[in-house]
Protein backbone atom coordinates (compact mmCIF):
# COMPACT_ATOMS: atom_id res chain seq x y z
CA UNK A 1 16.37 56.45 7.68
CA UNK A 2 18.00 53.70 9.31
CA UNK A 3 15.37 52.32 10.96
CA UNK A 4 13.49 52.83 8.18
CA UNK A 5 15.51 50.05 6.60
CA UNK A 6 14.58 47.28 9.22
CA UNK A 7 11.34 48.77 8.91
CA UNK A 8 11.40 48.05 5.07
CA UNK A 9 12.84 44.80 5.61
CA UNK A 10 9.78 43.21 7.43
CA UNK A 11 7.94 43.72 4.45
CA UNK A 12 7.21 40.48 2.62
CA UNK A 13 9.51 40.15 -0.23
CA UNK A 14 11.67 42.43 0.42
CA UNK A 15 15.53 41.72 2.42
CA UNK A 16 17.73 43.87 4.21
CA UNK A 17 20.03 44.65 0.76
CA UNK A 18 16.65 45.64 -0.81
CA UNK A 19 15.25 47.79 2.05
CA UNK A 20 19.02 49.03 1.88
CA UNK A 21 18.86 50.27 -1.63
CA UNK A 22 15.44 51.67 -2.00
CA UNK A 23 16.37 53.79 1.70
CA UNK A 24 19.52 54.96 -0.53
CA UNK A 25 17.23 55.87 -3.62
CA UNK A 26 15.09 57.74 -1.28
CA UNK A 27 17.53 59.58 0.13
CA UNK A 28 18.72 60.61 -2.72
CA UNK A 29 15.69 61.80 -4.86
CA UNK A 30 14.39 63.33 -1.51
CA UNK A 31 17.72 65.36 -1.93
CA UNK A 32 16.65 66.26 -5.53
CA UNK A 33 13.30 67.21 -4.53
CA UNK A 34 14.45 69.07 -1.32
CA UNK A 35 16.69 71.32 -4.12
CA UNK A 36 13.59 71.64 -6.45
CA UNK A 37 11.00 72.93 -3.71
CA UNK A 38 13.25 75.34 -2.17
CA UNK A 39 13.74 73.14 1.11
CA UNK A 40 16.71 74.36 3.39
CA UNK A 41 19.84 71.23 3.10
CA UNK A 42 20.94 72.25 6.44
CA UNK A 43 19.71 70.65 9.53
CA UNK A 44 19.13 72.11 12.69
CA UNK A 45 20.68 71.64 16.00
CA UNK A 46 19.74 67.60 17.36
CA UNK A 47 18.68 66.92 13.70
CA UNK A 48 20.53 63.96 11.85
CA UNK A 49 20.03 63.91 7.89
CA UNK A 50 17.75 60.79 8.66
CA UNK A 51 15.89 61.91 11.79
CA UNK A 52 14.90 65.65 9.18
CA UNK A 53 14.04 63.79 6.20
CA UNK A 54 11.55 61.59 8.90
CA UNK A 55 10.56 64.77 9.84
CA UNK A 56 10.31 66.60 6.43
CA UNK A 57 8.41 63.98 4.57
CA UNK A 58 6.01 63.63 7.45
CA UNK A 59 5.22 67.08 7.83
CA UNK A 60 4.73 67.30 3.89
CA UNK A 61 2.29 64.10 3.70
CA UNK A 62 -0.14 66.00 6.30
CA UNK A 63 -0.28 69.14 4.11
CA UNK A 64 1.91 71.61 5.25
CA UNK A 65 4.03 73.38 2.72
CA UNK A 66 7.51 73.65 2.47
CA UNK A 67 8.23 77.36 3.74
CA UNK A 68 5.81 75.99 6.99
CA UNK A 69 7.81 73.20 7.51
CA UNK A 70 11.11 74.75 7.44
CA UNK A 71 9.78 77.33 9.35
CA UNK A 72 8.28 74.85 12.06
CA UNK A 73 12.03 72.66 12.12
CA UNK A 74 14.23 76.20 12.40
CA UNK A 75 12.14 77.53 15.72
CA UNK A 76 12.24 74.06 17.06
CA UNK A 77 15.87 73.27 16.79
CA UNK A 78 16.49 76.55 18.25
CA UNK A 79 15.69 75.16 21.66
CA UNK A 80 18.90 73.76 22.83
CA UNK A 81 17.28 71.36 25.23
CA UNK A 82 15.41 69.87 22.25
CA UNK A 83 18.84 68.71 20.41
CA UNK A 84 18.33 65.96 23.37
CA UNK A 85 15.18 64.04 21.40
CA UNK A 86 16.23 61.89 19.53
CA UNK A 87 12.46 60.44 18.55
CA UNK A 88 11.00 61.93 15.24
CA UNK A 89 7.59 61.40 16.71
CA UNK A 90 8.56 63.99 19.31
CA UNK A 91 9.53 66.38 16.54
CA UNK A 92 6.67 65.54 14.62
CA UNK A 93 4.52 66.11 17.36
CA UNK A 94 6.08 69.49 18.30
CA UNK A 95 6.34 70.84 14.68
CA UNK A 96 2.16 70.34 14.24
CA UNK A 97 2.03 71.80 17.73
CA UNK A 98 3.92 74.92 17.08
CA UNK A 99 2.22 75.25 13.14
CA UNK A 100 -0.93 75.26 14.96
CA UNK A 101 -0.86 77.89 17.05
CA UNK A 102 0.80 80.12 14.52
């Protein structure tokens, strides 16, 4: 979520040791609540801890549950060619793609 934090930061009111601190509470009650739904802690192959939780929280604001989504990130990262991407949007994109046409 690091560019989450300049993201946050652009926000009126709120400065880079406040977009710094609510990114760290994120993180960690998006830990919590990856524990409580049953969400896999390990991240495939080209996934940072950021660039999943992007991905994770995306995937779960558009509907999808949490066995489709770690089902969606584990055949993804499975392409070695994809640990290359570095862009969540790509994942994004390519997670909906593949939950589609299963």
């Amino acid at each position: 979520m690091g560019g989450s934090t300049k993201f946050l930061a652009k926000t009126p009111g709120v400065g880079p040791k406040t977009a710094e601190r609510l990114s760290l509470e994120l993180r960690s009650t998006l830990s919590q609540w990856r524990e409580v739904v049953g969400l896999s802690t390990s991240f495939g192959v080209g996934l940072t801890p950021d660039l999943h939780a992007d991905i994770e929280m995306t995937l779960l604001a558009l509907g999808y549950t949490a066995s489709e989504v770690m089902q969606a990130l584990k055949a993804l990262s499975s392409d070695a060619n994809r640990a290359k991407t570095a862009s969540s949007e790509e994942w994004i994109r390519d997670a909906i793609a593949y939950l589609t046409e299963s």
